[in-house]
N, C-alpha and C. Protein backbone atom coordinates (compact mmCIF):
# COMPACT_ATOMS: atom_id res chain seq x y z
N UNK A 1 134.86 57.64 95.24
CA UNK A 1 135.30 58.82 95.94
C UNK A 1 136.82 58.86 96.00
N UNK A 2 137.13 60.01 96.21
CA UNK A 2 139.01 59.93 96.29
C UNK A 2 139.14 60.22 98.22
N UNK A 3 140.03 59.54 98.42
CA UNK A 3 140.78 59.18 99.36
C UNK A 3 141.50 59.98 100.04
N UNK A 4 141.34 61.20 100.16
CA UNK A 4 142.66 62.50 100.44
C UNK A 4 142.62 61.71 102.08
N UNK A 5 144.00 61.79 102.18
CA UNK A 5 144.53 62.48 103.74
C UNK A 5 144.36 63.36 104.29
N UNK A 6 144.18 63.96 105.83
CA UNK A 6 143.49 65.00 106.37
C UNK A 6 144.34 65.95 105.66
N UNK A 7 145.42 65.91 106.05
CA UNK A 7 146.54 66.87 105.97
C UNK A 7 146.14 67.80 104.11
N UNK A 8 146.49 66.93 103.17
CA UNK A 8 146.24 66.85 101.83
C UNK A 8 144.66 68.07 101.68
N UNK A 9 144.12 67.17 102.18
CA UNK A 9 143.12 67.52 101.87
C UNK A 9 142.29 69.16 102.43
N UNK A 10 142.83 69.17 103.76
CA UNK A 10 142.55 70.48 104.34
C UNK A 10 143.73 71.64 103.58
N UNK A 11 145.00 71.33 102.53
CA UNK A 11 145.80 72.52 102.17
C UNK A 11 144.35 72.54 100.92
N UNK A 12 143.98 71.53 100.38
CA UNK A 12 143.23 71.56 98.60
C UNK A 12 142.05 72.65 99.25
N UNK A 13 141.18 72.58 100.62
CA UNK A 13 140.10 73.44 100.99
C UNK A 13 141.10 74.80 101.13
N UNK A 14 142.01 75.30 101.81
CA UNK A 14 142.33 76.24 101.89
C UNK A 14 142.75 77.25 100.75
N UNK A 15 143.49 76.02 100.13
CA UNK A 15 144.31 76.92 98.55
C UNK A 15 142.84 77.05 97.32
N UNK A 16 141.76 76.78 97.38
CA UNK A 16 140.16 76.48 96.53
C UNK A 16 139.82 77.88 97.08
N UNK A 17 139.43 77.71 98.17
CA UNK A 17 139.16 79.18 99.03
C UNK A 17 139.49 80.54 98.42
N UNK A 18 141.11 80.12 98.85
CA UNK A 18 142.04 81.50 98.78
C UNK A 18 142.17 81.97 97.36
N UNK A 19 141.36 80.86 96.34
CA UNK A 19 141.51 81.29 95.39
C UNK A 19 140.39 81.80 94.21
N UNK A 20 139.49 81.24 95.21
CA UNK A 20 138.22 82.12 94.48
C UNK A 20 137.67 83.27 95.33
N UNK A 21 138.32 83.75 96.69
CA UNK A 21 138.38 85.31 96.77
C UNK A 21 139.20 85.67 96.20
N UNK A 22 140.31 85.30 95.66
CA UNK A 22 140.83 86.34 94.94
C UNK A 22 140.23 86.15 93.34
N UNK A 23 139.58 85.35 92.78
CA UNK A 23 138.85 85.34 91.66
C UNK A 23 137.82 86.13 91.80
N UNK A 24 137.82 87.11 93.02
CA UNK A 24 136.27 87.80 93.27
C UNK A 24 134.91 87.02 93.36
N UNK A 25 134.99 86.32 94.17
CA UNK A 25 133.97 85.32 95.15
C UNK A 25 133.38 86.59 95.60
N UNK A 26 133.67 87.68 96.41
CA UNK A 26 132.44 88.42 97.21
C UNK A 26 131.89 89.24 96.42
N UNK A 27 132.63 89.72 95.12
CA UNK A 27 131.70 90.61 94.10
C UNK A 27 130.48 89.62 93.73
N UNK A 28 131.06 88.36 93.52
CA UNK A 28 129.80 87.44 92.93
C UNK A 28 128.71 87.51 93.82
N UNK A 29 128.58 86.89 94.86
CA UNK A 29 127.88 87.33 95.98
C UNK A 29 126.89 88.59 95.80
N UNK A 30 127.52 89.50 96.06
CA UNK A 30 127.34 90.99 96.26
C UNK A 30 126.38 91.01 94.74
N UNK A 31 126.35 90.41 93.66
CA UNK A 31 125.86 90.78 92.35
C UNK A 31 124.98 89.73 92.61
N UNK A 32 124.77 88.88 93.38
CA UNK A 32 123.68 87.71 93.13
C UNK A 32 122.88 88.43 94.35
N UNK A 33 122.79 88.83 95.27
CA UNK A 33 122.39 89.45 96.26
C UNK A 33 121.29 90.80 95.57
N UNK A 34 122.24 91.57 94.90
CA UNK A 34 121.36 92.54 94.14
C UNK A 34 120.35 92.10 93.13
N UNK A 35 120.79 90.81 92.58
CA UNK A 35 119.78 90.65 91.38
C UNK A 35 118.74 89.94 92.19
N UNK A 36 118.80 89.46 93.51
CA UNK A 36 117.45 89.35 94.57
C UNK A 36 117.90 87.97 95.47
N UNK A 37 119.19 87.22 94.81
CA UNK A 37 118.80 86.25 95.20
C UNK A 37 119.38 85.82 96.57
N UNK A 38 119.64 86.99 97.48
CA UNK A 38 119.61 86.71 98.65
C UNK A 38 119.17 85.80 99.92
N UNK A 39 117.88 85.61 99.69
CA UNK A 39 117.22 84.71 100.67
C UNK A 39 116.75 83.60 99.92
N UNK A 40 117.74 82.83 98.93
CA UNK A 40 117.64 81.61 97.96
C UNK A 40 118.17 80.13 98.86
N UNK A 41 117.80 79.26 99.40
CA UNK A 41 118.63 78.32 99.75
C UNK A 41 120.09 78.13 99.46
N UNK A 42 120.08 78.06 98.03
CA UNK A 42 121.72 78.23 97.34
C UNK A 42 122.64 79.14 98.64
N UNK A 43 122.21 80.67 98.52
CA UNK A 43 122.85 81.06 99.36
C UNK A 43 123.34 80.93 100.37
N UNK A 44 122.58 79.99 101.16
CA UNK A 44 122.79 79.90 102.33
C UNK A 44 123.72 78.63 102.41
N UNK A 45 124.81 78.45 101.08
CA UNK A 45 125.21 76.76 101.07
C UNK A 45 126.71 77.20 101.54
N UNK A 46 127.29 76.16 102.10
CA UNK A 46 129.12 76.55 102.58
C UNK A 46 129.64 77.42 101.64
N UNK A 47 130.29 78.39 102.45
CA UNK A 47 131.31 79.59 102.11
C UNK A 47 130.38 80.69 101.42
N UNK A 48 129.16 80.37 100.61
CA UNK A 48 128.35 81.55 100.45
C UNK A 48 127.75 82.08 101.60
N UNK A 49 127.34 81.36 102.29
CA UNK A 49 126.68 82.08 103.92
C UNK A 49 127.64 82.95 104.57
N UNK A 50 128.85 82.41 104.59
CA UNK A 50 129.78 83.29 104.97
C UNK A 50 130.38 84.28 104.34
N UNK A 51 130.67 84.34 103.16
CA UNK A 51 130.95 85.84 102.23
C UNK A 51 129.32 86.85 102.18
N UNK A 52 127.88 85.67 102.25
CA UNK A 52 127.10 86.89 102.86
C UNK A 52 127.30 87.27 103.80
N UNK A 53 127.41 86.65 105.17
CA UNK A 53 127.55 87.48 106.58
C UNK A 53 128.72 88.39 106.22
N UNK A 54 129.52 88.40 105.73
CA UNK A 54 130.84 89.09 105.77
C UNK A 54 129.68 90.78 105.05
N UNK A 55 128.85 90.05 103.70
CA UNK A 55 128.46 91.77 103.15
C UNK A 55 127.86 92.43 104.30
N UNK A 56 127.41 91.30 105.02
CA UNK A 56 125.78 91.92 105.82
C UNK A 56 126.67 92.76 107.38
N UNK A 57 128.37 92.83 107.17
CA UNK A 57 128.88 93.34 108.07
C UNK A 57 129.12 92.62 109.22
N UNK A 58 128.96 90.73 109.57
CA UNK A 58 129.11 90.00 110.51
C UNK A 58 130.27 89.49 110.68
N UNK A 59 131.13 89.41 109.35
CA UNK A 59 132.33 88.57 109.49
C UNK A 59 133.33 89.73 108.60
N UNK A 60 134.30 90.59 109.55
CA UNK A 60 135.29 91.44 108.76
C UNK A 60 135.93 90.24 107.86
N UNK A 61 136.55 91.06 106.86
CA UNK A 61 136.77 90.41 105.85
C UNK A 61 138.47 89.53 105.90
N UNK A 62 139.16 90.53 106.94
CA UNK A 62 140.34 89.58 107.39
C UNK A 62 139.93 88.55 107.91
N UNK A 63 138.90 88.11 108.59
CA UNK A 63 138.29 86.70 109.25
C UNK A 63 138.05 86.08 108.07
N UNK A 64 137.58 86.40 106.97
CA UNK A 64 136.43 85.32 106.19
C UNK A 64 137.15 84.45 105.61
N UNK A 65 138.37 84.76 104.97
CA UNK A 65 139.31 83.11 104.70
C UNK A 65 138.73 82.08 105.37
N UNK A 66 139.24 82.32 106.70
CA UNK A 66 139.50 81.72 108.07
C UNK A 66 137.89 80.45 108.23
N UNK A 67 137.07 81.97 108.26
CA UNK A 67 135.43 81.42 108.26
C UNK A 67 135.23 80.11 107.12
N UNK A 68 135.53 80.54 105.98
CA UNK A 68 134.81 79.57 104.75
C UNK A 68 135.65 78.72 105.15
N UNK A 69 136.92 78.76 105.44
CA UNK A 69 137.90 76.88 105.36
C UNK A 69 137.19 76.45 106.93
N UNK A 70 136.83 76.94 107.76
CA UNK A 70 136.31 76.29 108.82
C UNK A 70 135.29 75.56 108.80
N UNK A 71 134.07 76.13 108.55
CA UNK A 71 132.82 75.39 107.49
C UNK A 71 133.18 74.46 106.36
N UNK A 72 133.81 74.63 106.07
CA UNK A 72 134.38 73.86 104.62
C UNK A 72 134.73 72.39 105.00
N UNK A 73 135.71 72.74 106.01
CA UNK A 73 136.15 71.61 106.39
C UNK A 73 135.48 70.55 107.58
N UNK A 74 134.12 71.33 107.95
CA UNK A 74 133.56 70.71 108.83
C UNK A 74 131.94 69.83 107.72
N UNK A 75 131.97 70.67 107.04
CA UNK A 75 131.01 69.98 105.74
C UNK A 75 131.94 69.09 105.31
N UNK A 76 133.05 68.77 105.08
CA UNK A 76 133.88 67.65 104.36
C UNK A 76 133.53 66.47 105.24
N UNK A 77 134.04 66.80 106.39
CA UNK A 77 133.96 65.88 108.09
C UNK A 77 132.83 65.15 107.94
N UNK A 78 131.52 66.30 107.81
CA UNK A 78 130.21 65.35 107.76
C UNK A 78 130.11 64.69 106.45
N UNK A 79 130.67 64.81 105.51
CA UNK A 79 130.76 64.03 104.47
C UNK A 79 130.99 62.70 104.52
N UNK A 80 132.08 62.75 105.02
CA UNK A 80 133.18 61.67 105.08
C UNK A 80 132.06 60.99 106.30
N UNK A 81 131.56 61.11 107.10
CA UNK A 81 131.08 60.44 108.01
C UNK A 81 130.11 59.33 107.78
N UNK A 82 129.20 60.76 106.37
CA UNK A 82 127.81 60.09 106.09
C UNK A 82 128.43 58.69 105.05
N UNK A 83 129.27 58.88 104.17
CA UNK A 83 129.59 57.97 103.43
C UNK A 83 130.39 57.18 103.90
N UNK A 84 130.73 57.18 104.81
CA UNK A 84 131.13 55.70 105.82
C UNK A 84 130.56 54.50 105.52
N UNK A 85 128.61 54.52 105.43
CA UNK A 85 128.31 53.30 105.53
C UNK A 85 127.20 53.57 103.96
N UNK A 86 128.08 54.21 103.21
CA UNK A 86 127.40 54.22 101.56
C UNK A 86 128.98 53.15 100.67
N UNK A 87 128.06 52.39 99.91
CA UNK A 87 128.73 51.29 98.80
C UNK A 87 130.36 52.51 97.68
N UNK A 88 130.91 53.36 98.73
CA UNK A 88 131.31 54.00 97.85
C UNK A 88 132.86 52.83 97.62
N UNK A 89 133.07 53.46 96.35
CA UNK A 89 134.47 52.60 95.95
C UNK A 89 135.42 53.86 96.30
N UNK A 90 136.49 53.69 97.10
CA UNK A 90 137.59 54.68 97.49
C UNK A 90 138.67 54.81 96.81
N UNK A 91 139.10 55.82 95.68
CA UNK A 91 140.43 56.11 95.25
C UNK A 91 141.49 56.19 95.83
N UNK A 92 142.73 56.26 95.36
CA UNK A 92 144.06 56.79 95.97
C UNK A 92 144.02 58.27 94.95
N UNK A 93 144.17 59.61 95.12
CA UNK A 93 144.57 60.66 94.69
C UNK A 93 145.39 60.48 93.89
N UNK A 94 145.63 61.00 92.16
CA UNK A 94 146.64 61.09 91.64
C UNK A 94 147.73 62.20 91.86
N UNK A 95 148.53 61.52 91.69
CA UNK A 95 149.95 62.44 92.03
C UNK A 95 150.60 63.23 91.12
């Protein structure tokens, strides 16, 4: 696993984010939704649940940055928690 620092690591969730809404993340959505697959588990996985609530009118869309790095970074949290006591070998990040 790599090793990020909180700091490090919460700009890499924010700037990932910010950059696949602007790669059109909610058209994708919005086109996987129509072709049915709305009520798919997939969907319901970090930052897709939230660009759906955002179609379904729950999360205005000036919030939803905000929304997906919040989840994002709280799925990292439980990450980092669960692999606490897994045989992982820990990187240093290349620079």
């Amino acid at each position: 696993g790599i090793s990020w620092e909180k700091p490090a690591l919460e700009e890499r969730i924010q700037a990932r984010v910010e950059n696949w809404l602007k790669q059109g993340w909610i058209d994708e959505v919005r086109g996987l939704v129509q072709q049915g697959y709305g009520e798919t588990r997939a969907i319901n996985s970090v930052g897709y649940r939230q660009v759906l609530e955002h179609l379904q009118g729950m999360i205005p869309e000036h919030e939803l940055l905000t929304h997906v790095v919040r989840a994002t970074k709280i799925y990292a949290r439980r990450q980092r928690t669960w692999l606490r006591d897994e045989p992982v070998q820990w990187l240093s990040p290349l620079k």
